[in-house]
N, C-alpha and C. Protein backbone atom coordinates (compact mmCIF):
# COMPACT_ATOMS: atom_id res chain seq x y z
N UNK A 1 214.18 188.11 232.44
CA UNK A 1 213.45 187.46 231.41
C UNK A 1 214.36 186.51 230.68
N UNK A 2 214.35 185.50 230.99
CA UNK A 2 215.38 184.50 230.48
C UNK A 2 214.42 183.83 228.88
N UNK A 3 215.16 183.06 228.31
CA UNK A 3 214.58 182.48 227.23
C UNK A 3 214.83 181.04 227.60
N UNK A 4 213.41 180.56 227.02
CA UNK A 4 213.40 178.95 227.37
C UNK A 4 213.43 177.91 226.35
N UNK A 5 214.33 178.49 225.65
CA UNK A 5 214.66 177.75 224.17
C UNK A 5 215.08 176.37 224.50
N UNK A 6 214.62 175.91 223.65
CA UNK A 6 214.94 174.19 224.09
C UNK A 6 215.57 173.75 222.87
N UNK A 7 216.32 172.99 223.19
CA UNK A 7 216.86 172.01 221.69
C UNK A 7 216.70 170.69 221.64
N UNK A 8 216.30 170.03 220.34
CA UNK A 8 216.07 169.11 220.45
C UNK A 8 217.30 168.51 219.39
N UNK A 9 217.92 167.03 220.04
CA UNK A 9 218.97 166.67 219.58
C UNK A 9 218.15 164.81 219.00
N UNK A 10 218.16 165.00 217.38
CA UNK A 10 217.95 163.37 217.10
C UNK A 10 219.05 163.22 216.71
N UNK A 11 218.66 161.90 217.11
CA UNK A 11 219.74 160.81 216.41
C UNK A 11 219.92 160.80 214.81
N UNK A 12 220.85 160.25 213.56
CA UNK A 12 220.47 160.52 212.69
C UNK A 12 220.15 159.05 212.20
N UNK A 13 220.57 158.39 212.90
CA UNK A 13 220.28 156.52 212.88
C UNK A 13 218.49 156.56 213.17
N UNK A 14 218.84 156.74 214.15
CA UNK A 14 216.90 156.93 214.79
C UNK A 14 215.92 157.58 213.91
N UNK A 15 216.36 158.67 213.12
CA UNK A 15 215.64 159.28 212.38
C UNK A 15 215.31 158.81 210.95
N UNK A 16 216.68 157.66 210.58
CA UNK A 16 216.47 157.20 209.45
C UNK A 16 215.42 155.74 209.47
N UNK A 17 215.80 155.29 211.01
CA UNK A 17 214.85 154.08 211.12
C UNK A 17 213.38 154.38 211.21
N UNK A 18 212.78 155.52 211.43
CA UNK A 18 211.59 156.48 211.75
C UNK A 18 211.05 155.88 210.25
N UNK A 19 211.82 156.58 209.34
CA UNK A 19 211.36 156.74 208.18
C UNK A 19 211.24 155.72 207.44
N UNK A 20 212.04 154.64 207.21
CA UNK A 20 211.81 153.35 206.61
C UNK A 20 210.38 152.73 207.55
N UNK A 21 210.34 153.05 208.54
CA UNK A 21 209.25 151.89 208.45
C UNK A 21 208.07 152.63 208.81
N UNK A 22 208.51 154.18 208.74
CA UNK A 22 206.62 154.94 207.98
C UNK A 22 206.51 154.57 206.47
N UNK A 23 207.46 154.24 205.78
CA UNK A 23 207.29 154.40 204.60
C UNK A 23 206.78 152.59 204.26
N UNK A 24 207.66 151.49 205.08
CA UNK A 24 206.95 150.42 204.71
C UNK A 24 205.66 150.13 205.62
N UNK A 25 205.54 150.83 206.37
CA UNK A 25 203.63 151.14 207.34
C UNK A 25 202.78 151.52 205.90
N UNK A 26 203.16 152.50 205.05
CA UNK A 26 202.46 152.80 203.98
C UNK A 26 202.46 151.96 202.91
N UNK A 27 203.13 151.27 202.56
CA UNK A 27 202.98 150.08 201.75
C UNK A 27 202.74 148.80 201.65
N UNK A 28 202.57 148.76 203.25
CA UNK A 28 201.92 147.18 203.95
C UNK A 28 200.24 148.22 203.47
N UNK A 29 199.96 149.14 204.02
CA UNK A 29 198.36 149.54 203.90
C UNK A 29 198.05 149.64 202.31
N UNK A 30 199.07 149.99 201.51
CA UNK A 30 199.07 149.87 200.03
C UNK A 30 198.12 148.67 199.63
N UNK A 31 199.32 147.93 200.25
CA UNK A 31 199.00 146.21 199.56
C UNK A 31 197.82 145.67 200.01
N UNK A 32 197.25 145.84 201.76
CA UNK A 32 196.20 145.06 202.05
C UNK A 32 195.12 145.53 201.44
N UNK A 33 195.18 146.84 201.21
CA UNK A 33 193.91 147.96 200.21
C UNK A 33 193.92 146.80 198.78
N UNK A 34 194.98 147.01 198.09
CA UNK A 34 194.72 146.50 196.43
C UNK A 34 194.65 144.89 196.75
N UNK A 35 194.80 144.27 197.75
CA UNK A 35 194.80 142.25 198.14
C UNK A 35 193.15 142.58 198.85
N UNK A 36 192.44 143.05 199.63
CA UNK A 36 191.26 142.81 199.96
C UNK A 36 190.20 143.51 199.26
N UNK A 37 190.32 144.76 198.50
CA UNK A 37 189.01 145.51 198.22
C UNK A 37 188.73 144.82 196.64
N UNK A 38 187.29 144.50 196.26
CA UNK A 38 186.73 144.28 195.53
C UNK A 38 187.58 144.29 193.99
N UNK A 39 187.79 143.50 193.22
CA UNK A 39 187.88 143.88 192.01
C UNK A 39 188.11 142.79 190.83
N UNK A 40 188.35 143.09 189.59
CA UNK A 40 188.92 142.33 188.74
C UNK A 40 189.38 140.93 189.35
N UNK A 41 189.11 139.71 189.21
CA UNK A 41 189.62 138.47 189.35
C UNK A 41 189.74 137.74 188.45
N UNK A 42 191.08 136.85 188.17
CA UNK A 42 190.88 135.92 186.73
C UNK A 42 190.25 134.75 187.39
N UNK A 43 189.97 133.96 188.55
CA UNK A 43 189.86 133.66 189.26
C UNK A 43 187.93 133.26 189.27
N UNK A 44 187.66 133.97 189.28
CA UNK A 44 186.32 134.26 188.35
C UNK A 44 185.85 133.27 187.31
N UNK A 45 184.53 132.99 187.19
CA UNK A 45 183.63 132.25 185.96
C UNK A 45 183.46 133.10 184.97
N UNK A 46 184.18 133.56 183.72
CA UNK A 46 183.93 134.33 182.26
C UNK A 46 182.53 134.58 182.20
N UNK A 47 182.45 135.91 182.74
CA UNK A 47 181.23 136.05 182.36
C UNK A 47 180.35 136.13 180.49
N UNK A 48 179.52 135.83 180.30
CA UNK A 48 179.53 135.55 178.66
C UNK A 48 178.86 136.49 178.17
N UNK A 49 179.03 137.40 177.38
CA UNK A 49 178.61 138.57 176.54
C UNK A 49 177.86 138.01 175.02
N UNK A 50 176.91 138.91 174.69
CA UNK A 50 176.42 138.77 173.79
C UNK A 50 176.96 138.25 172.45
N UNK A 51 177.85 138.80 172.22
CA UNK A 51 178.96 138.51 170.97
C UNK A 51 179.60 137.06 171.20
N UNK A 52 179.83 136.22 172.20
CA UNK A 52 180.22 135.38 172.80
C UNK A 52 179.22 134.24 171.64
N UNK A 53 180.34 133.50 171.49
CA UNK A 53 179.66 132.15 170.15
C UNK A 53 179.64 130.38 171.51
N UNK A 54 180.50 130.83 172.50
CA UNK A 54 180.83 129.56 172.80
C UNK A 54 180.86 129.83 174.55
N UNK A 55 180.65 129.09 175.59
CA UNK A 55 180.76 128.89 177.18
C UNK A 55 182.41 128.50 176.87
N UNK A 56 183.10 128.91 177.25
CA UNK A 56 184.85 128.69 177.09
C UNK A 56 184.69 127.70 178.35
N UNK A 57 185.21 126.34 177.76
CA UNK A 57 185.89 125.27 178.53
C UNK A 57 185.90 123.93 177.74
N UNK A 58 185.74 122.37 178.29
CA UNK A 58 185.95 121.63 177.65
C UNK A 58 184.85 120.65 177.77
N UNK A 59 184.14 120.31 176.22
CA UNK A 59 183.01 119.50 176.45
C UNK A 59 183.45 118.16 175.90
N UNK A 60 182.43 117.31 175.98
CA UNK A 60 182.95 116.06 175.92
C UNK A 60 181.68 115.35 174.92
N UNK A 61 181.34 114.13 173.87
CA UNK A 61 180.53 113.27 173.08
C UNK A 61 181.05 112.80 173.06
N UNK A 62 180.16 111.12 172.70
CA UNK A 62 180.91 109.83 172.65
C UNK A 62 180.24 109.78 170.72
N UNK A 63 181.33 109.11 170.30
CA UNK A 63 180.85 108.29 168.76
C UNK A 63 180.68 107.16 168.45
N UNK A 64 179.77 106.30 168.20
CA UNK A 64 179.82 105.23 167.95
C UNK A 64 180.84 104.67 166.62
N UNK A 65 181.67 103.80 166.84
CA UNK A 65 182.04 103.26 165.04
C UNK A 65 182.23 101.59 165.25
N UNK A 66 181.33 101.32 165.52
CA UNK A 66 181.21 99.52 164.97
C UNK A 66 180.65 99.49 165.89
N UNK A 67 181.86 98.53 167.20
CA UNK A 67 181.13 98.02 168.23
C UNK A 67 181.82 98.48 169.61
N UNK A 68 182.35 100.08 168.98
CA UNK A 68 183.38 100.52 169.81
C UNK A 68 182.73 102.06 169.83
N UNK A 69 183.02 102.52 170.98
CA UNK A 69 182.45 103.56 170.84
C UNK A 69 183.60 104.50 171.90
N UNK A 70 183.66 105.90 170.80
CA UNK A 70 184.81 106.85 171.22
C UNK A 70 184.35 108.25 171.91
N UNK A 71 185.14 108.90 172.73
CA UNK A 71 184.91 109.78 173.59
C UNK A 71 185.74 111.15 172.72
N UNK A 72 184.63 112.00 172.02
CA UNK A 72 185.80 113.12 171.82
C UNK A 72 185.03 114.09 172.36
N UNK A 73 186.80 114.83 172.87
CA UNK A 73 186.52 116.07 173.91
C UNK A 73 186.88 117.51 172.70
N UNK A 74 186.07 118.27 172.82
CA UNK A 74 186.28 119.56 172.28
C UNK A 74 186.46 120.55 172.80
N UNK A 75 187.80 121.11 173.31
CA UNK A 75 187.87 122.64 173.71
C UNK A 75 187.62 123.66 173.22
N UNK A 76 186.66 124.50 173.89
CA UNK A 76 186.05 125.75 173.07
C UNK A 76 186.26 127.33 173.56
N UNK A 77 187.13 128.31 172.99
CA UNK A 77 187.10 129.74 173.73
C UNK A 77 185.71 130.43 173.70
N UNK A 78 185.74 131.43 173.76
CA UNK A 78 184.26 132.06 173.46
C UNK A 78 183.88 132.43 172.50
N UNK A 79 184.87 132.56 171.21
CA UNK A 79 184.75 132.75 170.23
C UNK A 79 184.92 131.84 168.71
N UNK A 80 185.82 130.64 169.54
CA UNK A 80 186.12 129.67 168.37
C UNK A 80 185.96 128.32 168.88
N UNK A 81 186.60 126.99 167.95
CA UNK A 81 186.65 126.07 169.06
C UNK A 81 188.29 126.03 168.70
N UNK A 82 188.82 125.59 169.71
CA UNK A 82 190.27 125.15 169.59
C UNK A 82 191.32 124.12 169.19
N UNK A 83 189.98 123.09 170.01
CA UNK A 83 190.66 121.64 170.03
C UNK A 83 189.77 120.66 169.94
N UNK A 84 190.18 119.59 169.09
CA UNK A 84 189.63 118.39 169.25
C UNK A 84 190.10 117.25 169.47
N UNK A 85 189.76 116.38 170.61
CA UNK A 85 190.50 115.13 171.14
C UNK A 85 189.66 114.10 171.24
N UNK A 86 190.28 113.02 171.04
CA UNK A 86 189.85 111.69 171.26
C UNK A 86 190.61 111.00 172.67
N UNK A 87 189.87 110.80 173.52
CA UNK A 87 190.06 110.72 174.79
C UNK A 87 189.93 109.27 174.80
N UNK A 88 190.92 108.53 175.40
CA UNK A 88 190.86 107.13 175.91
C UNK A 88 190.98 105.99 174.80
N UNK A 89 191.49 106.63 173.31
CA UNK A 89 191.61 105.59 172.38
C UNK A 89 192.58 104.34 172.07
N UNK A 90 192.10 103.44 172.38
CA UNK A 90 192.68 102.32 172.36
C UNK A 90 193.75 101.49 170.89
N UNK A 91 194.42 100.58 171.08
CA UNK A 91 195.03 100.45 169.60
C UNK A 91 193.76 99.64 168.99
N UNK A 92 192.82 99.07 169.47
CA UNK A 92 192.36 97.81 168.96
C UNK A 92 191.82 98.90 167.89
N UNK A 93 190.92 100.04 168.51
CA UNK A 93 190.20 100.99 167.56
C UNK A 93 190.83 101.64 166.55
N UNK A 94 192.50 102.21 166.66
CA UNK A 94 193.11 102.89 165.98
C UNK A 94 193.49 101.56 164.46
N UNK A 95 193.46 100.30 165.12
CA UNK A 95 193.95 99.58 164.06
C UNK A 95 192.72 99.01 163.01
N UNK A 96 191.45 98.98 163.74
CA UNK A 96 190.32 98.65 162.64
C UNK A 96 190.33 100.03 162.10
N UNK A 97 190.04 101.01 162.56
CA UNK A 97 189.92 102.56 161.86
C UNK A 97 191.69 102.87 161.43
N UNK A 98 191.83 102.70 160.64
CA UNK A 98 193.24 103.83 160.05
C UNK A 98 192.69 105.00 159.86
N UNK A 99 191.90 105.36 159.44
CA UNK A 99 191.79 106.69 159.38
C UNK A 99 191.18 107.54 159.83
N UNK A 100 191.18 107.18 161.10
CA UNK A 100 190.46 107.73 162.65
C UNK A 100 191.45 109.05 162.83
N UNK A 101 192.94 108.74 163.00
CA UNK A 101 193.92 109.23 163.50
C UNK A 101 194.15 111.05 162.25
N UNK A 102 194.66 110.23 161.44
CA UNK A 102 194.56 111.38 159.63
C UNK A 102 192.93 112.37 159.83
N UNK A 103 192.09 112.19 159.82
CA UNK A 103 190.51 113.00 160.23
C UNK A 103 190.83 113.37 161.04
N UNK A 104 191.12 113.14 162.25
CA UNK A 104 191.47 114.34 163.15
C UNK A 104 191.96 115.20 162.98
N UNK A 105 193.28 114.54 162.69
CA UNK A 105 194.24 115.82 162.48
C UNK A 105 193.92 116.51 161.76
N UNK A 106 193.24 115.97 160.35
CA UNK A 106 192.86 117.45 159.21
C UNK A 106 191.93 118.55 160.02
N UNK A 107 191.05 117.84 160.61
CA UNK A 107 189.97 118.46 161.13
C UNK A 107 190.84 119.51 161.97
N UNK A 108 191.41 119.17 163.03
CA UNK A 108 192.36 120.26 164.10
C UNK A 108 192.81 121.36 163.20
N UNK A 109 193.65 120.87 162.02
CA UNK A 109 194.62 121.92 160.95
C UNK A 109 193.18 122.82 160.34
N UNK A 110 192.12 122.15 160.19
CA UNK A 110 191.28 123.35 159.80
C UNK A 110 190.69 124.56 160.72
N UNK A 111 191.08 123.90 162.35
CA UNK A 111 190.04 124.51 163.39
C UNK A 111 190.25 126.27 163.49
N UNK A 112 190.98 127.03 163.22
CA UNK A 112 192.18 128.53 163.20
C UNK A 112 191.32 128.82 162.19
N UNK A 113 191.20 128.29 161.09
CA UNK A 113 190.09 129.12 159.77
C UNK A 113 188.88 129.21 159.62
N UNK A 114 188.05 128.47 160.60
CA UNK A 114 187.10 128.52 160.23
C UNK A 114 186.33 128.91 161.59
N UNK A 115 184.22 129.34 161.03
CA UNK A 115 183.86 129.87 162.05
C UNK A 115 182.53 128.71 162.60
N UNK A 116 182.51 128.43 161.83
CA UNK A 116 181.22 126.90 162.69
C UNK A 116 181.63 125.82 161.95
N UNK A 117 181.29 124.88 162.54
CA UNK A 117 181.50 122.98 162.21
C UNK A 117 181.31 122.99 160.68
N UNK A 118 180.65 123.71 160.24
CA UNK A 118 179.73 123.26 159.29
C UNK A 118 180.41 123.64 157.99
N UNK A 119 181.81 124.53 158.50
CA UNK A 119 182.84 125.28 157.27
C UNK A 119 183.61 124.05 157.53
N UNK A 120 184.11 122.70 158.08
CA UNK A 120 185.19 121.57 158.09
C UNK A 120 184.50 121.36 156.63
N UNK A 121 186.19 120.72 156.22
CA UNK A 121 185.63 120.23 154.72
C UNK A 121 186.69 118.78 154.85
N UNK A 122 186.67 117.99 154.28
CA UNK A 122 186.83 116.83 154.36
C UNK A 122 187.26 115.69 153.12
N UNK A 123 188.66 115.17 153.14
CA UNK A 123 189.42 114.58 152.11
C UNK A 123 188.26 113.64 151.61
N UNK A 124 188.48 112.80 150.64
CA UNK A 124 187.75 111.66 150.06
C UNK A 124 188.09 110.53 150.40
N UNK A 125 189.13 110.30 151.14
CA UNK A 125 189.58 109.48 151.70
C UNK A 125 189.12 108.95 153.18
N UNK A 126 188.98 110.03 153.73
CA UNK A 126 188.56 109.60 155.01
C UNK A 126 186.74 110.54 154.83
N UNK A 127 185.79 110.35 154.15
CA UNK A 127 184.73 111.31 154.08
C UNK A 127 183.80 110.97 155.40
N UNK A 128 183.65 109.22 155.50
CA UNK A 128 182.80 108.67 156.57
C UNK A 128 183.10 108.98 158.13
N UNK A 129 184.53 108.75 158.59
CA UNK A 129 185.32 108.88 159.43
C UNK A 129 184.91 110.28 160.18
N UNK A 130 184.98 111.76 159.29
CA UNK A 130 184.81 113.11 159.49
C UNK A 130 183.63 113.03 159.50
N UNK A 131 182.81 112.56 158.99
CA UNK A 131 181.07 112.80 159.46
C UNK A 131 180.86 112.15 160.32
N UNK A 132 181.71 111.61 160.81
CA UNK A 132 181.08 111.02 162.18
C UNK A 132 181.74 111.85 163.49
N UNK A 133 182.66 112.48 163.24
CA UNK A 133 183.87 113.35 164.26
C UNK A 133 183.19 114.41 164.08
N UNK A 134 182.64 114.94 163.20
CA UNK A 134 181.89 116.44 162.96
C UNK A 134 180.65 116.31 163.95
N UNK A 135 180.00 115.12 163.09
CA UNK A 135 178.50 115.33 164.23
C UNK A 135 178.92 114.87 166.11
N UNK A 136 179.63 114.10 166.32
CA UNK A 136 180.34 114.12 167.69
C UNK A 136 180.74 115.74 168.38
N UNK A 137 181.18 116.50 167.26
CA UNK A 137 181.64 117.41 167.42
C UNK A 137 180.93 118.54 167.89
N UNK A 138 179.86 118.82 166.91
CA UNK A 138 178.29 119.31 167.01
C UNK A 138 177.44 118.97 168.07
N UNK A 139 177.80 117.84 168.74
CA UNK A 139 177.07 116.80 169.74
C UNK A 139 177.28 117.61 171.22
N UNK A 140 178.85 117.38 171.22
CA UNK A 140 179.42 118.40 172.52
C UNK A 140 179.31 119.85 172.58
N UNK A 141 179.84 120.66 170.90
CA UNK A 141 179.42 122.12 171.06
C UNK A 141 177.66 122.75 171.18
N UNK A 142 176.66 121.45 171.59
CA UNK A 142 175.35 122.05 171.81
C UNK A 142 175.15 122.53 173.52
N UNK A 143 176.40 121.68 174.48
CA UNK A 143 176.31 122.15 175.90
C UNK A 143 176.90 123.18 175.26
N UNK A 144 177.70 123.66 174.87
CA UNK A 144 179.15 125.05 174.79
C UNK A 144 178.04 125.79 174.38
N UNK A 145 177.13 126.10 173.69
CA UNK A 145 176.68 126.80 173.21
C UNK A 145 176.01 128.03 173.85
N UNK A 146 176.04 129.69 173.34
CA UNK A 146 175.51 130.01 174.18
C UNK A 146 174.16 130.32 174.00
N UNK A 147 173.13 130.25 174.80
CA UNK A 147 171.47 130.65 174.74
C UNK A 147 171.01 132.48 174.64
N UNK A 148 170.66 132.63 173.72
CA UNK A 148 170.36 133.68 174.13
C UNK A 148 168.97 134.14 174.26
């Protein structure tokens, strides 16, 4: 009755290469799992929730002031607006209007405090200038707006 014990002799090189690449076999399947299955994308159109004041992106109105007429763009998050720009303004306009440039800017420095158009408040100096950038303003945030 003999015994038929067998031994088995690994390598310890072989055994270590075994293991690195079961272990990166499991983390290639890691990654293609969390890169292909369904989920979270920023990538994505914001979907808009009830509480939501604004479509987050950038709208655009033109203003008339003489015989010139200006393009302002308003960036809006979903909750505020951010920004207001005058897109494509020329010097001829900046130099009949001086105080095209000053209204903006107040208007921007107010945009962080307040919660609709209708809280801008407006120097005495430039009063005409801002009622015309406000309702421009009002003009573009009626696409932003959301319907409910």
């Amino acid at each position: 009755m003999g015994s038929n014990t067998k031994i088995l002799i690994f390598k310890a090189k072989e055994l270590i290469y075994t293991i690195i690449f079961v272990v990166f076999g499991i983390l290639l399947l890691l990654l293609l799992l969390i890169m292909f299955l369904p989920g979270d994308s920023s990538n994505e159109i914001p979907e808009v929730t009830q509480t939501d004041a604004y479509i987050p992106g950038v709208y655009t109105s033109t203003a008339q002031l003489g015989d010139s007429t200006l393009e302002v763009q308003v960036t809006v998050d979903s909750d505020r607006i951010c920004d207001v720009a005058i897109v494509n303004l020329n010097e001829t306009v900046t130099a009949m209007y001086p105080l095209l440039t000053p209204a903006l800017d107040e208007i921007n420095a107010q945009l962080p405090d307040i919660t609709s158009v209708d809280d801008l408040t407006c120097s005495a100096d430039s009063q005409y200038t801002s009622i015309i950038l406000t309702q421009a303003i009002k003009n573009a945030l009626e696409t932003a707006t959301v319907q409910e």
